[in-house]
N, C-alpha and C. Protein backbone atom coordinates (compact mmCIF):
# COMPACT_ATOMS: atom_id res chain seq x y z
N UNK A 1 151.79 52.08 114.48
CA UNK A 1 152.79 52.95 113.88
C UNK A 1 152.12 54.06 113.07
N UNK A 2 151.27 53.90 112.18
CA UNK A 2 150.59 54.60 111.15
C UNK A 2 148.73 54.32 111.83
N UNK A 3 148.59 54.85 112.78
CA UNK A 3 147.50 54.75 112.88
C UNK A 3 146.39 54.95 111.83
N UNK A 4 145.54 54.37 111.86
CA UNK A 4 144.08 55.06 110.60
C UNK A 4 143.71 54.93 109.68
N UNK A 5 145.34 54.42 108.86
CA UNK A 5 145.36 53.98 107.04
C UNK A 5 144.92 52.24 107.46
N UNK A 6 145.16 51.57 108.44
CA UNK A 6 144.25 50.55 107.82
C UNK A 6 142.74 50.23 107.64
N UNK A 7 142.45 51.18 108.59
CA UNK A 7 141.23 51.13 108.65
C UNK A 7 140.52 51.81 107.18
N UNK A 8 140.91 52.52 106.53
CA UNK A 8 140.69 53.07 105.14
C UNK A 8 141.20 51.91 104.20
N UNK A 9 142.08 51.12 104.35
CA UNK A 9 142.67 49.92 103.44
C UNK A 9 141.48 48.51 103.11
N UNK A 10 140.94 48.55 102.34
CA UNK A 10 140.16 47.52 102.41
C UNK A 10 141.09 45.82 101.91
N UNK A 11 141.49 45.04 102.40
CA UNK A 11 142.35 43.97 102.67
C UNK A 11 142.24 43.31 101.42
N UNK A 12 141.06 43.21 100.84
CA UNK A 12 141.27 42.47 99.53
C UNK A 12 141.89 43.82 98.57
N UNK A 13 141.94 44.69 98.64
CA UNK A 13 142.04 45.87 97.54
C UNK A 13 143.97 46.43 97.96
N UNK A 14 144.77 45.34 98.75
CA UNK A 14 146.02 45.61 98.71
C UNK A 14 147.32 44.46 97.72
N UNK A 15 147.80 45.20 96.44
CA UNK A 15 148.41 44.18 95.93
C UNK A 15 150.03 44.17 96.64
N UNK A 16 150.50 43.34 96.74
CA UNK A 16 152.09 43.53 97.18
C UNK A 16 152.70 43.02 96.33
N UNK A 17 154.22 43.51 96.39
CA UNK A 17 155.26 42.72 95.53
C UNK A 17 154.33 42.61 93.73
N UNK A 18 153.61 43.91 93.74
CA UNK A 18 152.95 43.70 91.75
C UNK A 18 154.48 43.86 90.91
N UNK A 19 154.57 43.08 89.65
CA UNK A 19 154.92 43.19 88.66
C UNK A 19 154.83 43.93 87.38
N UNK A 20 153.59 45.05 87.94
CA UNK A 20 153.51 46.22 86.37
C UNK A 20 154.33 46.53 86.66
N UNK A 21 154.87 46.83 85.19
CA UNK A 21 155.54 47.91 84.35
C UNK A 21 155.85 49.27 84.26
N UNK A 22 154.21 49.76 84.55
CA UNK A 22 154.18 50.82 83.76
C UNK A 22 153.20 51.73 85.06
N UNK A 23 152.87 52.95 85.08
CA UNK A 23 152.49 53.44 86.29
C UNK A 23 150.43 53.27 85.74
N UNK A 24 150.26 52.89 83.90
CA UNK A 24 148.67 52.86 84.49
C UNK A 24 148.74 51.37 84.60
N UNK A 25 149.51 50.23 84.21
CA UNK A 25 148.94 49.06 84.88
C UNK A 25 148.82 48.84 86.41
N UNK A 26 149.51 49.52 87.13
CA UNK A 26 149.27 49.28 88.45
C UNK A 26 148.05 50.14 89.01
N UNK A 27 147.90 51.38 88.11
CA UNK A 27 146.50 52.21 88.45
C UNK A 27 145.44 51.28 88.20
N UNK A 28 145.61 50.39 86.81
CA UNK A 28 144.36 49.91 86.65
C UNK A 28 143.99 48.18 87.91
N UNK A 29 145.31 47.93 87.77
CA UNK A 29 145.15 46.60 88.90
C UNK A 29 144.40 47.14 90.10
N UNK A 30 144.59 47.88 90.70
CA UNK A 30 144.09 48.52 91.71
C UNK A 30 142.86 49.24 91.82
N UNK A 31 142.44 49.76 90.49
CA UNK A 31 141.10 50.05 90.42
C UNK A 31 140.13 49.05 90.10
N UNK A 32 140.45 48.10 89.51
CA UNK A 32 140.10 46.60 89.00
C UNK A 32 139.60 45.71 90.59
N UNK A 33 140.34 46.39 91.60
CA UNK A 33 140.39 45.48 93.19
C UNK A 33 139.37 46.74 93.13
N UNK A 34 139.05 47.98 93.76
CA UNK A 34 137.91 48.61 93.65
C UNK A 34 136.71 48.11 93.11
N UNK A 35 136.62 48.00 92.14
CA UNK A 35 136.17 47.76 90.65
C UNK A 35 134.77 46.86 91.96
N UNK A 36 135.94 45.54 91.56
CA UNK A 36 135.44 44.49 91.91
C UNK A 36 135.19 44.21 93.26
N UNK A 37 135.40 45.27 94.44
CA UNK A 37 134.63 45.19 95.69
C UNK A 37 133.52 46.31 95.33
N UNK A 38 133.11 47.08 94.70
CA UNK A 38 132.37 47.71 94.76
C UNK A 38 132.33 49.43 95.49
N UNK A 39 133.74 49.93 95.27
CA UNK A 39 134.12 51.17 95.73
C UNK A 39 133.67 51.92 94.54
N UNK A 40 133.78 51.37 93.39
CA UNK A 40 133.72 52.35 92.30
C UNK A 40 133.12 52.24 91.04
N UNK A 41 132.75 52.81 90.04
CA UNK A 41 132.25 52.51 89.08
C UNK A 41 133.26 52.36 88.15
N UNK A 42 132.62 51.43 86.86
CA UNK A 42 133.84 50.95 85.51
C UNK A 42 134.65 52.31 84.63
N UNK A 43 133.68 53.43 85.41
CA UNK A 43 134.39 54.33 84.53
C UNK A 43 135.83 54.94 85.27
N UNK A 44 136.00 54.03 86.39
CA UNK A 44 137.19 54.77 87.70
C UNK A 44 138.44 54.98 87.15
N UNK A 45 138.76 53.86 86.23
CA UNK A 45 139.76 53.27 86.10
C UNK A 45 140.43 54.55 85.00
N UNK A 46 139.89 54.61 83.70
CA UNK A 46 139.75 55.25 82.45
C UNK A 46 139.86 56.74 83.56
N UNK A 47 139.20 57.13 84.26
CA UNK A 47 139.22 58.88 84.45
C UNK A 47 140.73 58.92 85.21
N UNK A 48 141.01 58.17 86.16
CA UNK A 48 142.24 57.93 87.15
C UNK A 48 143.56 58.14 85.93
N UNK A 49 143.86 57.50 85.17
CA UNK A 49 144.52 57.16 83.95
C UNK A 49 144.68 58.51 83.59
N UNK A 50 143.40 59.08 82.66
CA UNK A 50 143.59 60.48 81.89
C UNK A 50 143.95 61.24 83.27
N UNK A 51 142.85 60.99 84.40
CA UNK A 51 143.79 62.36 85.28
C UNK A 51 145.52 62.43 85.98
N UNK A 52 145.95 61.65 85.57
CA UNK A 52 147.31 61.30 85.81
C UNK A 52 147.95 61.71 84.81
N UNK A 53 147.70 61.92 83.65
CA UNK A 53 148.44 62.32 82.46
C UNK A 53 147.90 63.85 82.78
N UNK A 54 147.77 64.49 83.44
CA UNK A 54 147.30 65.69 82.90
C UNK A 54 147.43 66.85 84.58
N UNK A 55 147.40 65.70 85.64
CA UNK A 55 147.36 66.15 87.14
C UNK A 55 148.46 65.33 87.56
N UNK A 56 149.61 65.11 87.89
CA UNK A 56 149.87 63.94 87.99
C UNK A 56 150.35 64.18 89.92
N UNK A 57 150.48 62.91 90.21
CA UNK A 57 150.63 62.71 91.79
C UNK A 57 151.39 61.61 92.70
N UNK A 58 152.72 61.87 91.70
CA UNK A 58 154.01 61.52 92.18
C UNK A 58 154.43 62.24 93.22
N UNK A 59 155.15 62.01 94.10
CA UNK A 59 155.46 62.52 95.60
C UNK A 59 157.16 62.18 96.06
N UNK A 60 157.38 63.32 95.43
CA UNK A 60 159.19 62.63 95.54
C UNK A 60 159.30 62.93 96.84
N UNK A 61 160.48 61.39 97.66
CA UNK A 61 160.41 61.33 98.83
C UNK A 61 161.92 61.23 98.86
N UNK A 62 162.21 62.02 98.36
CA UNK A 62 164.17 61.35 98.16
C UNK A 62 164.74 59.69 98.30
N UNK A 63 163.58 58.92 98.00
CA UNK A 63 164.02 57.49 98.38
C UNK A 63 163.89 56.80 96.86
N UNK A 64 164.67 55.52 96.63
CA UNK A 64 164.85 55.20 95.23
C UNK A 64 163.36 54.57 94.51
N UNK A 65 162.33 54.41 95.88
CA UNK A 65 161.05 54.00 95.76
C UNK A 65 160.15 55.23 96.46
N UNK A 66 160.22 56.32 95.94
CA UNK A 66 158.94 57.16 95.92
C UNK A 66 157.51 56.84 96.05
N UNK A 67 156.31 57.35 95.93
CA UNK A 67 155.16 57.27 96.79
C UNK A 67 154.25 58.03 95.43
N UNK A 68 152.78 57.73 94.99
CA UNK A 68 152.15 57.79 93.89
C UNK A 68 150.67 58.14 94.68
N UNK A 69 149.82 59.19 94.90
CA UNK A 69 148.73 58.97 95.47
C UNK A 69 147.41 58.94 94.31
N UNK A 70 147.45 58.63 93.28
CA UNK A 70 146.29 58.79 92.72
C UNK A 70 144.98 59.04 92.59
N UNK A 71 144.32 59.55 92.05
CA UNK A 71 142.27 59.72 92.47
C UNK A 71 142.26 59.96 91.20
N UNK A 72 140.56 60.40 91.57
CA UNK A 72 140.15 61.18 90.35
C UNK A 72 139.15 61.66 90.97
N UNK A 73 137.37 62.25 90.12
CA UNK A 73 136.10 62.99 90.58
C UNK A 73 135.61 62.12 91.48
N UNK A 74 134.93 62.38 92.04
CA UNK A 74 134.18 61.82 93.01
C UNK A 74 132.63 60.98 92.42
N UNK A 75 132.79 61.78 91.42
CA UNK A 75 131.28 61.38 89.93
C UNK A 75 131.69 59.61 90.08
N UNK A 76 132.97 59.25 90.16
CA UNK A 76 133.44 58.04 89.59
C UNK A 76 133.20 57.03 90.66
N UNK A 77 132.59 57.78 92.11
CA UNK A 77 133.18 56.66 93.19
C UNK A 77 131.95 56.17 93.66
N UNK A 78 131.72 55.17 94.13
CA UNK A 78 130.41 54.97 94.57
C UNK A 78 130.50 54.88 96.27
N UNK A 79 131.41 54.13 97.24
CA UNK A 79 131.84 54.62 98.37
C UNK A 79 133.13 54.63 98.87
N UNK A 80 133.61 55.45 99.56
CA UNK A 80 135.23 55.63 100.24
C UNK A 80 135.98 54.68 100.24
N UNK A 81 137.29 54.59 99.51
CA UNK A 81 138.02 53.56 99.85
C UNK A 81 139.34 53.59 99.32
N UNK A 82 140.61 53.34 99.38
CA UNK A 82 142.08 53.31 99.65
C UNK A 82 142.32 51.69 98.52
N UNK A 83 143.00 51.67 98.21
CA UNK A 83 144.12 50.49 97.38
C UNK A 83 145.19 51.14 97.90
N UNK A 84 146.08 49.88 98.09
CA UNK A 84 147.69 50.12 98.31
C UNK A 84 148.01 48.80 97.21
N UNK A 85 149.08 49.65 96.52
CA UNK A 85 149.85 48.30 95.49
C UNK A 85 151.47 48.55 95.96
N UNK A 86 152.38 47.70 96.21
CA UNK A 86 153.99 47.81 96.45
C UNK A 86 154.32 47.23 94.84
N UNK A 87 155.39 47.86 95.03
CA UNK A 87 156.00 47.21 93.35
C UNK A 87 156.95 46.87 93.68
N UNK A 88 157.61 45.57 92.82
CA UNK A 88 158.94 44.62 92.80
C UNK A 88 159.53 45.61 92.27
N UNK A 89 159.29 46.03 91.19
CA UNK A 89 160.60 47.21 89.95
C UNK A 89 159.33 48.54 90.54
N UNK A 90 160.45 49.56 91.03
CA UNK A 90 159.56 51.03 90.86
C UNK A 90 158.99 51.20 89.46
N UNK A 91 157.52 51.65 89.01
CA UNK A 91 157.35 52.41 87.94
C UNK A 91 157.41 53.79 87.55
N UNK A 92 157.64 54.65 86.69
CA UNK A 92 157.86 55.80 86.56
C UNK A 92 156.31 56.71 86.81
N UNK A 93 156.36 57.71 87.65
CA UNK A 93 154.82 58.40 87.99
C UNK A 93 155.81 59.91 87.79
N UNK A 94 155.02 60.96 86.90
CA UNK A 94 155.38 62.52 86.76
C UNK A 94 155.34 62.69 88.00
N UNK A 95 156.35 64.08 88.71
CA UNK A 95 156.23 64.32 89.95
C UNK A 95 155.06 65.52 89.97
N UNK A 96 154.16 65.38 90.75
CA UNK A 96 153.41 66.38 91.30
C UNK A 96 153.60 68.03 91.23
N UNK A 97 155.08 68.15 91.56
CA UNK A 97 155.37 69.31 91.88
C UNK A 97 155.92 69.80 90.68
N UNK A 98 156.48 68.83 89.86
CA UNK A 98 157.23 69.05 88.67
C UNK A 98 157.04 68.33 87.85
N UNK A 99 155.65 68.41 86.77
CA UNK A 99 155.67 67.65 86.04
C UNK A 99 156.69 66.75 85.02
N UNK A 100 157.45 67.37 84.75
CA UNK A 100 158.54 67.67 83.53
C UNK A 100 159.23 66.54 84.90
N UNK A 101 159.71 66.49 85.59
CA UNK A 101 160.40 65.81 86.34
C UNK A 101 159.67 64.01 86.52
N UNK A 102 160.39 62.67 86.38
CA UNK A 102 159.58 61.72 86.58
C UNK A 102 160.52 60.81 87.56
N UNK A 103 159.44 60.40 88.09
CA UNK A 103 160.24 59.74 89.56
C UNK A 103 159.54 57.99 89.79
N UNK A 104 160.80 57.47 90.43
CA UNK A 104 160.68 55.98 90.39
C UNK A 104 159.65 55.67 91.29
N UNK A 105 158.42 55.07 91.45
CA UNK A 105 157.33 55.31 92.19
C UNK A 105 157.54 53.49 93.04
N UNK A 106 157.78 53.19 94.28
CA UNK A 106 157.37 52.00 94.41
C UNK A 106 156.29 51.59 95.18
N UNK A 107 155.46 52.88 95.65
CA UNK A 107 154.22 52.69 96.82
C UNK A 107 153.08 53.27 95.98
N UNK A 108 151.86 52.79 95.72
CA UNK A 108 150.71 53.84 94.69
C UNK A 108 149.16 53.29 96.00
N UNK A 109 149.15 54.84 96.44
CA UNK A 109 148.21 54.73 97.03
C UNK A 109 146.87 55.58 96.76
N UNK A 110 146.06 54.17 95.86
CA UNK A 110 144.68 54.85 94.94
C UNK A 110 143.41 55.32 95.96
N UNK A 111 143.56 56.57 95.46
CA UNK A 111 141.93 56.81 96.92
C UNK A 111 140.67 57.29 95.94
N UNK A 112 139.74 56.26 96.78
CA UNK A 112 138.25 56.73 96.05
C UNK A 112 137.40 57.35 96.84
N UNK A 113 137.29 58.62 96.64
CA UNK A 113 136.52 59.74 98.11
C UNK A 113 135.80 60.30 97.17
N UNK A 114 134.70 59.92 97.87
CA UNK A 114 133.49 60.89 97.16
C UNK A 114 132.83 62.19 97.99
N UNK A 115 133.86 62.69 99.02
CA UNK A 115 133.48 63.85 100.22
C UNK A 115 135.03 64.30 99.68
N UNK A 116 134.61 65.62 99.56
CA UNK A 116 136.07 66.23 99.39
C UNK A 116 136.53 66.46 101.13
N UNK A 117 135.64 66.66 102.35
CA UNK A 117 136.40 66.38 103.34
C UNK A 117 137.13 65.44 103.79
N UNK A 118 136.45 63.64 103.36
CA UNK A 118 136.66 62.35 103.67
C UNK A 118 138.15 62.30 103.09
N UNK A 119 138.31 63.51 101.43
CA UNK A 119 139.23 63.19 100.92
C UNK A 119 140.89 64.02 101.63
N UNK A 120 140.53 64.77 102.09
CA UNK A 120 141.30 65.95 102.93
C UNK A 120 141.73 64.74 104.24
N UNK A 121 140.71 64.43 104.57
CA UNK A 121 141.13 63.20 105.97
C UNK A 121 141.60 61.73 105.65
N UNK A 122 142.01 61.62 104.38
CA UNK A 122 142.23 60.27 103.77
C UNK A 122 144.23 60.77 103.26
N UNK A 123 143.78 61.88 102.22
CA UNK A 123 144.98 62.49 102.42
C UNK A 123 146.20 62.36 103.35
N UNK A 124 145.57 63.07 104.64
CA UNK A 124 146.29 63.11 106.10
C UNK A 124 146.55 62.19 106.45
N UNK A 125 146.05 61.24 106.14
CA UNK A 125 146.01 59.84 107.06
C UNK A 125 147.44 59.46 105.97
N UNK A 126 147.25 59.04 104.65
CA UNK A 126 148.12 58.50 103.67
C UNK A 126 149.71 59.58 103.74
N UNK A 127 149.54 60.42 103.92
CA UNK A 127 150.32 61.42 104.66
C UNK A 127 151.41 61.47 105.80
N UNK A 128 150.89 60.66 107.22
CA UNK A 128 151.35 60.46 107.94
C UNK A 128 151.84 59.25 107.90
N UNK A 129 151.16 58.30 106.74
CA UNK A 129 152.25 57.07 106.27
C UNK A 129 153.34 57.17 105.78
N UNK A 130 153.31 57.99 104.85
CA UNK A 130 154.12 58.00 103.91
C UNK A 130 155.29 58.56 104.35
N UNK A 131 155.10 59.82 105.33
CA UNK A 131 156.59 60.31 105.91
C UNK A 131 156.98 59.73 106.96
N UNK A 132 156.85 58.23 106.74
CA UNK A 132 157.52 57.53 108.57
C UNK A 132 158.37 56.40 107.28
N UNK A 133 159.54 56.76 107.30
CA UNK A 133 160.24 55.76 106.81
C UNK A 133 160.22 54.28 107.05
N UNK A 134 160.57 54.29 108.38
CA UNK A 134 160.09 53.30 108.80
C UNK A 134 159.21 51.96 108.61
N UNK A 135 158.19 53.33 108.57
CA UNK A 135 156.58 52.39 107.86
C UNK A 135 156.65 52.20 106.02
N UNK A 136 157.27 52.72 105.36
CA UNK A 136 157.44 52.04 104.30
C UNK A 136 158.75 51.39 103.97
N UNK A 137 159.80 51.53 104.78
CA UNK A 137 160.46 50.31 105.03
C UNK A 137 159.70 49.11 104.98
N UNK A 138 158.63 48.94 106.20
CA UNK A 138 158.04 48.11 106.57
C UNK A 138 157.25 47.66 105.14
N UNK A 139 156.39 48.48 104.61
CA UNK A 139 155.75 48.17 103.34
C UNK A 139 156.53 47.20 102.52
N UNK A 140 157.70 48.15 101.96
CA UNK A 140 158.63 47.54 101.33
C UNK A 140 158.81 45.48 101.51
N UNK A 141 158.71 45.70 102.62
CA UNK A 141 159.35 44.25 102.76
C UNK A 141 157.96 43.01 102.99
N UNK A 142 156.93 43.77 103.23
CA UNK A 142 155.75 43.19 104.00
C UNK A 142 155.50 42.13 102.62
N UNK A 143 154.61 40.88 103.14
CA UNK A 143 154.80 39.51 101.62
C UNK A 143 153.08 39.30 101.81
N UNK A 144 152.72 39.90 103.49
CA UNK A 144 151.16 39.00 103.52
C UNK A 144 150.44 40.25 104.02
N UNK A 145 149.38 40.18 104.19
CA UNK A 145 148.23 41.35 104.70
C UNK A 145 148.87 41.29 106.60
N UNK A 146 149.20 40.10 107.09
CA UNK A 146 149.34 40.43 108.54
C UNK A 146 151.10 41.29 108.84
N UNK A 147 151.61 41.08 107.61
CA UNK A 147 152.69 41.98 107.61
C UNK A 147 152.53 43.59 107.60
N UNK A 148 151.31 43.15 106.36
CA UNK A 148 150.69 45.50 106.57
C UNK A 148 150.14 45.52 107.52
N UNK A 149 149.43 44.56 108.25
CA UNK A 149 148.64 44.94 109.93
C UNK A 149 149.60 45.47 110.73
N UNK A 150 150.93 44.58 110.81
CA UNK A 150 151.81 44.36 111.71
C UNK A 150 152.30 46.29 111.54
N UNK A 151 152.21 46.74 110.04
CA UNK A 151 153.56 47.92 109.97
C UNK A 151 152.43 49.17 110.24
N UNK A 152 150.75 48.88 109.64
CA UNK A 152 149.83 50.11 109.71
C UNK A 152 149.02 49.65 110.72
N UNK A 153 149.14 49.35 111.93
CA UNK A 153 148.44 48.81 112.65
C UNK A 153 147.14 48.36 113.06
């Protein structure tokens, strides 16, 4: 369905059905799964955070669970790699286009690209997920990793 994003998804670094709150606990859960495979350095988490308060990368999708792509420098990453977290309760993420505007986020897809091309082709890829309803339908409901196989093929 979504060709490409799994192959960028590293399987331990996808949380489903998370319980944060708040839009940096789920940044940091997810950089924490980085963290701890070795995509990134301890400082990922802390720059991702401030650059969200200040860049932010909410993606209003007219749906009551909107779409969050997060990053930060490339200084921070040590090699390429994607987190996907689903949330039980959407958290609030500023919209991109409108800061001043804040939108219910229930998909946060953290990318660690240290090639600003890798990051342009990681983009695209998270891109062509994100506008197939369908496929985050599918997200939405998915409980195990062979459920995200099943929806990102």
């Amino acid at each position: 369905m979504s060709d490409g994003l799994m192959h960028l998804l590293d399987p331990e670094a996808i949380v489903l059905g998370s319980d944060a709150s708040t839009n940096e606990q789920i940044i940091r859960i997810l950089a924490g799964r980085l963290e701890m495979l070795g995509y990134v350095k301890s400082s990922y988490a802390d720059a991702v955070v401030r650059r969200e308060m200040t860049i932010p990368t909410g993606l209003p999708l007219e749906r009551p669970d909107n779409v969050a792509v997060p990053h930060t420098d490339p200084e921070h990453v040590l090699k390429p790699g994607i987190a996907m977290g689903t949330l039980k309760t959407p958290v609030t993420f500023a919209n991109m286009e409108d800061p001043d505007e804040k939108l219910p986020v229930g998909f946060v897809f953290l990318l660690a690209i240290n090639d600003k091309d890798k990051q342009i082709e990681a983009l695209q890829t998270v891109m062509a997920t994100i506008q197939n309803p369908a496929a985050l339908d599918g997200l939405r409901t998915a409980r195990t990793l062979e459920d995200v196989r099943a929806v990102l093929g």
